[in-house]
C-alpha atoms as a PDB file:
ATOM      1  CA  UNK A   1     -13.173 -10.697 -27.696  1.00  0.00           C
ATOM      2  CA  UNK A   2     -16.350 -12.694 -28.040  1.00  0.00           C
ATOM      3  CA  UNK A   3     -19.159 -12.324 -25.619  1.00  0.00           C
ATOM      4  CA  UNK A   4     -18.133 -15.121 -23.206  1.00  0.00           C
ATOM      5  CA  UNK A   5     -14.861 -13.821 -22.779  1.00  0.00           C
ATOM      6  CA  UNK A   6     -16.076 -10.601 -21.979  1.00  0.00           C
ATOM      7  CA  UNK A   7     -18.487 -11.614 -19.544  1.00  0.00           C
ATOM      8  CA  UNK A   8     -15.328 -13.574 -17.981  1.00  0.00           C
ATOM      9  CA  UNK A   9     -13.224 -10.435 -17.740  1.00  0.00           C
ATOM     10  CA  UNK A  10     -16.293  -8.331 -16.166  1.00  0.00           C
ATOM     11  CA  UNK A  11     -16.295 -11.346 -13.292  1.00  0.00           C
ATOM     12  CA  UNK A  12     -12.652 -11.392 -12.631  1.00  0.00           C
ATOM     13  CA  UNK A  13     -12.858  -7.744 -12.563  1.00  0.00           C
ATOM     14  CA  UNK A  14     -15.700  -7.806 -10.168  1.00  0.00           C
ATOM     15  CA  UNK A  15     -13.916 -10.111  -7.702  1.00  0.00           C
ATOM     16  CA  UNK A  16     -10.648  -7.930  -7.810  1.00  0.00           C
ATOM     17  CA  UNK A  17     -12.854  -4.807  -6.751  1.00  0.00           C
ATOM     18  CA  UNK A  18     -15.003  -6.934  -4.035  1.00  0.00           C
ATOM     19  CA  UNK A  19     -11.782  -7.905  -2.332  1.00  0.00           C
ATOM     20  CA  UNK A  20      -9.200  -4.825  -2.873  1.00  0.00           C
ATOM     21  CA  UNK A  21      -8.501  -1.939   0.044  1.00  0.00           C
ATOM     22  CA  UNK A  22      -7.748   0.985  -3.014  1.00  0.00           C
ATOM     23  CA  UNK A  23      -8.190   1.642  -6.263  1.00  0.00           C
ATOM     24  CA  UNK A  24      -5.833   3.744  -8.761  1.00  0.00           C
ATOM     25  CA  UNK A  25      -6.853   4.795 -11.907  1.00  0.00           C
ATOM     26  CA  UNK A  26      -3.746   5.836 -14.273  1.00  0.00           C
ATOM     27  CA  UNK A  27      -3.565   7.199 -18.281  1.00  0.00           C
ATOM     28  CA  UNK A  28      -0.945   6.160 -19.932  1.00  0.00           C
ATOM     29  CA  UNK A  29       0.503   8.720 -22.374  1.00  0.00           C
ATOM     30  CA  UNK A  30       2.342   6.816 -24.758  1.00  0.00           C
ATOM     31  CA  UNK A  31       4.862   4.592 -22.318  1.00  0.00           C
ATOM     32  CA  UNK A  32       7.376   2.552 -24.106  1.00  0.00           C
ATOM     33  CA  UNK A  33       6.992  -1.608 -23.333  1.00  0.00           C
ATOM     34  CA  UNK A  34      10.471  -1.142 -20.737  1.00  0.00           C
ATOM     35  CA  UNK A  35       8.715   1.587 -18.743  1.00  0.00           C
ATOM     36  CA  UNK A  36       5.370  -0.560 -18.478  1.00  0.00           C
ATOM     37  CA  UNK A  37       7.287  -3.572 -17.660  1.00  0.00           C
ATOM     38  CA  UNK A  38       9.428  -1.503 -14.995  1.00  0.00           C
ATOM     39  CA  UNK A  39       6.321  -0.151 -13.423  1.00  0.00           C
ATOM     40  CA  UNK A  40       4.279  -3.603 -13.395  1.00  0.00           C
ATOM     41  CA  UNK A  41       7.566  -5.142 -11.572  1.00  0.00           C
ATOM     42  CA  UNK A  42       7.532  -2.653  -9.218  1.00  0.00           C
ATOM     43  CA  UNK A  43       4.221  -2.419  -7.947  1.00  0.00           C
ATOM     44  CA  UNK A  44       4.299  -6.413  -8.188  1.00  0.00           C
ATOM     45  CA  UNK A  45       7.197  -5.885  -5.882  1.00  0.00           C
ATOM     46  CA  UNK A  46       4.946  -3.639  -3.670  1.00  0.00           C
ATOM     47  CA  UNK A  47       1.991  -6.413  -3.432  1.00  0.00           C
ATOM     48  CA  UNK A  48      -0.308  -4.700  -5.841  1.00  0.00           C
ATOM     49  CA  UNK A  49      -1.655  -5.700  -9.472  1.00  0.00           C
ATOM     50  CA  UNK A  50      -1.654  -3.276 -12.234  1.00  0.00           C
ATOM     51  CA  UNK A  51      -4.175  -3.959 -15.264  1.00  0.00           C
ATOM     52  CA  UNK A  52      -5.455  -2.530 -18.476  1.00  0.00           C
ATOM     53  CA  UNK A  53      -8.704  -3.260 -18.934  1.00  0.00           C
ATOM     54  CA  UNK A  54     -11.316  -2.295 -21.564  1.00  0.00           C
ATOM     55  CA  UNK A  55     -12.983   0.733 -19.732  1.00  0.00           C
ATOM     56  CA  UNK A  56     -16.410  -0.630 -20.990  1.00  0.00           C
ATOM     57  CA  UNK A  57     -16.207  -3.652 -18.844  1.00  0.00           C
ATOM     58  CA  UNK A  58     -14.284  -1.667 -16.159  1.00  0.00           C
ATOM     59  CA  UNK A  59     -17.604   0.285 -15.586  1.00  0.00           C
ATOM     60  CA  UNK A  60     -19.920  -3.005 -15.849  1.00  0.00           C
ATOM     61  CA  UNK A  61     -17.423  -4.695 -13.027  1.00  0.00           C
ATOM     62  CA  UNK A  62     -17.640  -1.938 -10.325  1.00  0.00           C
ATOM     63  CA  UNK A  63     -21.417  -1.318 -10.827  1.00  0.00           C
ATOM     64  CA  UNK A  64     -22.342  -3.180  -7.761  1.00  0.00           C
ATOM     65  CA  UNK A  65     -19.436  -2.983  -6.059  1.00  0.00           C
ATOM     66  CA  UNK A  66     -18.058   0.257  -3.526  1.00  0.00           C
ATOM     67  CA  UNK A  67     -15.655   1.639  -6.036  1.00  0.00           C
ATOM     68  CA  UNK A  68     -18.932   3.207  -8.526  1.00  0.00           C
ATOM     69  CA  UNK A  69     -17.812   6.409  -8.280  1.00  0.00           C
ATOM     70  CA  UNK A  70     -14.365   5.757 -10.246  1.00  0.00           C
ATOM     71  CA  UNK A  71     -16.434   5.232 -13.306  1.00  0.00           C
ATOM     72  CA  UNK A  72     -16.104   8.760 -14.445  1.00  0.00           C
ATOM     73  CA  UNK A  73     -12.087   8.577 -14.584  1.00  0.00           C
ATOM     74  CA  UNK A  74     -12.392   5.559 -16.963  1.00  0.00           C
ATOM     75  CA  UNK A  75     -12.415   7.230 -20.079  1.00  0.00           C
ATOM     76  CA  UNK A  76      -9.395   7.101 -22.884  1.00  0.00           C
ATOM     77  CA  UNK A  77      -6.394   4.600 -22.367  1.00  0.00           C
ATOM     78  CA  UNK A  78      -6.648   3.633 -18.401  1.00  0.00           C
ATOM     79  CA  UNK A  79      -5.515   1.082 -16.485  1.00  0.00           C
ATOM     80  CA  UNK A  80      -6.192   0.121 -13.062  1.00  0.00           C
ATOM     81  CA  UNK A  81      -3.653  -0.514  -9.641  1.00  0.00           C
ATOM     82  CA  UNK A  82      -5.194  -2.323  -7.124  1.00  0.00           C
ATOM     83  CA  UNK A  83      -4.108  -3.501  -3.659  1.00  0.00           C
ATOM     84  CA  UNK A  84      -5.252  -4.956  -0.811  1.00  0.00           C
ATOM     85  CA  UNK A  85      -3.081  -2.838   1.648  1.00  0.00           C
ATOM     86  CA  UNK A  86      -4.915   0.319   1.045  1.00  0.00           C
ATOM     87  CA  UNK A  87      -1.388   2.657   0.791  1.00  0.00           C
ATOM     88  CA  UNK A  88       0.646  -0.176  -1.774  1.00  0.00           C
ATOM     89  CA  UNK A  89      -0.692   0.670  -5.129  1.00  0.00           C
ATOM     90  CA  UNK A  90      -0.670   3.962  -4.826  1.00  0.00           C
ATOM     91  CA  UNK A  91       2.750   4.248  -3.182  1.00  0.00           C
ATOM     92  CA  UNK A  92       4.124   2.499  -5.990  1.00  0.00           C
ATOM     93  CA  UNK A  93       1.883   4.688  -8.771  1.00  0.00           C
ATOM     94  CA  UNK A  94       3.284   8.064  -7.256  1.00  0.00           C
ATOM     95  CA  UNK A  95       6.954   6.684  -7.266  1.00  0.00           C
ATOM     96  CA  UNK A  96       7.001   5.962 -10.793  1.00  0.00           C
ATOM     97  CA  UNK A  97       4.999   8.620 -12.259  1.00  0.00           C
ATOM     98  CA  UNK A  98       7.612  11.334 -10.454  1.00  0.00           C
ATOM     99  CA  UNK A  99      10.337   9.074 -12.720  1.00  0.00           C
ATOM    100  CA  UNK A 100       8.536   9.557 -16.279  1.00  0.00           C
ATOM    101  CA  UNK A 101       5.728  11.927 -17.263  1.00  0.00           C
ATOM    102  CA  UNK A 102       3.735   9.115 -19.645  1.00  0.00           C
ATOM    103  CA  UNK A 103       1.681   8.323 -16.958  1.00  0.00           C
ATOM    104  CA  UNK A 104      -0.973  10.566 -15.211  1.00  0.00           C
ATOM    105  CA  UNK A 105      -2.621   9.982 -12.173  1.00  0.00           C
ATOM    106  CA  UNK A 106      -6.515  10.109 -12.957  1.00  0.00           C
ATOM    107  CA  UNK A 107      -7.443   9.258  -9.524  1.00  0.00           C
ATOM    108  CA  UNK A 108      -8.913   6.579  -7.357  1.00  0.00           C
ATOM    109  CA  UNK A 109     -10.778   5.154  -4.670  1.00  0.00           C
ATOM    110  CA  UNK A 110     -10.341   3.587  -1.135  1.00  0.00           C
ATOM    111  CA  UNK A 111     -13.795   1.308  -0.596  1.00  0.00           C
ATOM    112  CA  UNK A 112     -16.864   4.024  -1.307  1.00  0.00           C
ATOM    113  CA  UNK A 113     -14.270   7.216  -0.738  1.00  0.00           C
ATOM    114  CA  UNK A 114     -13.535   8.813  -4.163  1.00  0.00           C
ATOM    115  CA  UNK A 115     -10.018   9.975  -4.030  1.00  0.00           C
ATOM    116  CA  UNK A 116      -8.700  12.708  -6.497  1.00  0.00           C
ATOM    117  CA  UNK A 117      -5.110  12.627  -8.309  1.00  0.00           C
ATOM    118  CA  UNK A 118      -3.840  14.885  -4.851  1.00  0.00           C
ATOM    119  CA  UNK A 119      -6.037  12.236  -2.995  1.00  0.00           C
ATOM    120  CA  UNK A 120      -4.272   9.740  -4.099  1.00  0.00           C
ATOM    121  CA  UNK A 121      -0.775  11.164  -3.606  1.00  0.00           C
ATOM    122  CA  UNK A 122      -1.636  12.663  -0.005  1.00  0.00           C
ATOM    123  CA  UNK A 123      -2.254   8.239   0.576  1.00  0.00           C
ATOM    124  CA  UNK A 124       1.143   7.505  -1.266  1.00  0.00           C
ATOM    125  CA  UNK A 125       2.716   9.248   2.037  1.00  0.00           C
ATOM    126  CA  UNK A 126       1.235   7.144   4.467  1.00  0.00           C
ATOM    127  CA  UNK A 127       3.013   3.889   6.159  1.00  0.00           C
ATOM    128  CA  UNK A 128       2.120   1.033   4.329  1.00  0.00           C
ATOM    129  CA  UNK A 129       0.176  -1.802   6.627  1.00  0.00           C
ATOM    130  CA  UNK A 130       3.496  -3.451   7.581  1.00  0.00           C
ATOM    131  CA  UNK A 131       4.659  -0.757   8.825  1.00  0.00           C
ATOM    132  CA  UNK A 132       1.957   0.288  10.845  1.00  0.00           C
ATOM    133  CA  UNK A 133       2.411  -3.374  12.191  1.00  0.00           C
ATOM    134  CA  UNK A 134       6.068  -2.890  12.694  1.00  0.00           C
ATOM    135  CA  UNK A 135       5.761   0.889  14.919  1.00  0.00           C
ATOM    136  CA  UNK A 136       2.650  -1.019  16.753  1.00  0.00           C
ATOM    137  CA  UNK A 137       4.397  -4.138  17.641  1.00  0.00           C
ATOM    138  CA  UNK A 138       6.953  -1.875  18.985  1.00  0.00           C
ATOM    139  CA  UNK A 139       4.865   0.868  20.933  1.00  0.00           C
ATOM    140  CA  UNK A 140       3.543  -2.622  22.524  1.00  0.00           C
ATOM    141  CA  UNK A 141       7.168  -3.957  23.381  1.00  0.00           C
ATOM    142  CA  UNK A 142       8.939  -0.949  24.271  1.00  0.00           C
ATOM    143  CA  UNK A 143       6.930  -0.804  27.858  1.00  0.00           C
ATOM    144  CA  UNK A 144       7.816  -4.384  28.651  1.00  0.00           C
ATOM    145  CA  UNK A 145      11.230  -4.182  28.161  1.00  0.00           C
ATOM    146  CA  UNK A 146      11.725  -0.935  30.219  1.00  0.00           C
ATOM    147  CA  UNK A 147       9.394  -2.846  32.793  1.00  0.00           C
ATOM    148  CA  UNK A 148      12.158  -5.821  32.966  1.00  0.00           C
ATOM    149  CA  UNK A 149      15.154  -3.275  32.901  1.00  0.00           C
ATOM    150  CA  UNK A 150      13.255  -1.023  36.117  1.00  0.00           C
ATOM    151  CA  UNK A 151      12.809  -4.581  37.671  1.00  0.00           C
ATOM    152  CA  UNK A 152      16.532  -5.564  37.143  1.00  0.00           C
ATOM    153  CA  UNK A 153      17.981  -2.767  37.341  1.00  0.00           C
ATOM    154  CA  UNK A 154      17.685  -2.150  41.409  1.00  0.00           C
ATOM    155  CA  UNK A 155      19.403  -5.627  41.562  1.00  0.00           C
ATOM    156  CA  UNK A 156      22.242  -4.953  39.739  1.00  0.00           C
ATOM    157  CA  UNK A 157      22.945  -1.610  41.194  1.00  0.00           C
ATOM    158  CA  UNK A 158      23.206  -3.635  44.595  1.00  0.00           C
ATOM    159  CA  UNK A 159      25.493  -6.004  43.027  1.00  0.00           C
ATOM    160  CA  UNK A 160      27.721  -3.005  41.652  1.00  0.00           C
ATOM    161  CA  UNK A 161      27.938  -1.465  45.562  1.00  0.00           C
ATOM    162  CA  UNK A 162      28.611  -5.129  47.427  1.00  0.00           C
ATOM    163  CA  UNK A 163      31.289  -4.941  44.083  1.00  0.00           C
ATOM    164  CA  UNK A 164      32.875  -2.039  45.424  1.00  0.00           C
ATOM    165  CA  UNK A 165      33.050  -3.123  49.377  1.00  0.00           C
ATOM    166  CA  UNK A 166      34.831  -6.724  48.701  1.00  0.00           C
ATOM    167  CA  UNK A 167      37.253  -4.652  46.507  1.00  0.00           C
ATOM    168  CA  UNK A 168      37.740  -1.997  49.236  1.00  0.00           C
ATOM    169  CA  UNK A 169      37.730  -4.314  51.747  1.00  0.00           C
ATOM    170  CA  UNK A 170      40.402  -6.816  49.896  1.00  0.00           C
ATOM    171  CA  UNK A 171      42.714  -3.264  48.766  1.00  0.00           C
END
């Protein structure tokens, strides 16, 4: 890698960590090419990116960026899941590393909060942002629909008693 390309990777790097929610630094112990693969497809599936990158340049990118403080867990084979939905990556991280023990949660970062590896798996249990959107959308519907069954509902029980005369009366 010649000098330009480096100085390309420490900008792309850069803009991941100016415009991610969380940050989760992994070491890989020895993972075959199908577990990498099935780990980069599933947090791919969970909206995150997962990338190796030369710990060197790592440090250079997140200099002037919140995430400084993850610079002492990038040392030996790392790699990096990021996210934009601060619970994604590492929901996805803690999944597969209870599946295989060849990777080890080093630890992360959410913005300027240094997480530790239990950090980092106490945010794996959270709701991910769509869900949070899902449970508010419906605390936020739930009153208007009881609203609109109270409203009907003294109309219909009328209906149900005139019901019962006209049969009584017709019997």
């Amino acid at each position: 890698m010649d000098r330009s390309q480096k100085a390309d990777s420490v900008a792309q790097l850069n803009a991941v960590f100016n415009e991610v929610g969380v940050v989760v630094v992994t070491r890989n112990l020895g993972m075959t090419v199908a577990q990498s693969t099935a780990l980069r497809t599933k947090i791919r599936e969970a909206g995150a990116t997962y990338k190796v990158a030369k710990n060197r340049l790592a440090k250079i990118a997140i200099a002037d960026t919140d995430y400084a403080g993850i610079g002492d867990f990038l040392t030996g084979p790392t790699a990096i899941a990021t996210s934009v939905d601060p619970v994604a990556a590492a929901k996805a991280v803690v999944e597969f590393a209870k599946t295989t023990d060849k990777i080890e949660i080093v630890g992360g970062a959410m913005g300027a909060n240094v997480l530790t590896p239990e950090g980092v798996k106490a945010l794996a249990t959270m709701p991910s942002l769509d869900e949070l959107r899902a449970k508010l959308i419906g605390l936020v519907q739930a009153p208007a629909t009881k609203i609109a069954q109270l409203s009907t509902a003294p109309a219909a029980k009328l209906a149900r008693v005139f019901g019962a005369y006209a049969a009584k009366d017709a019997a």
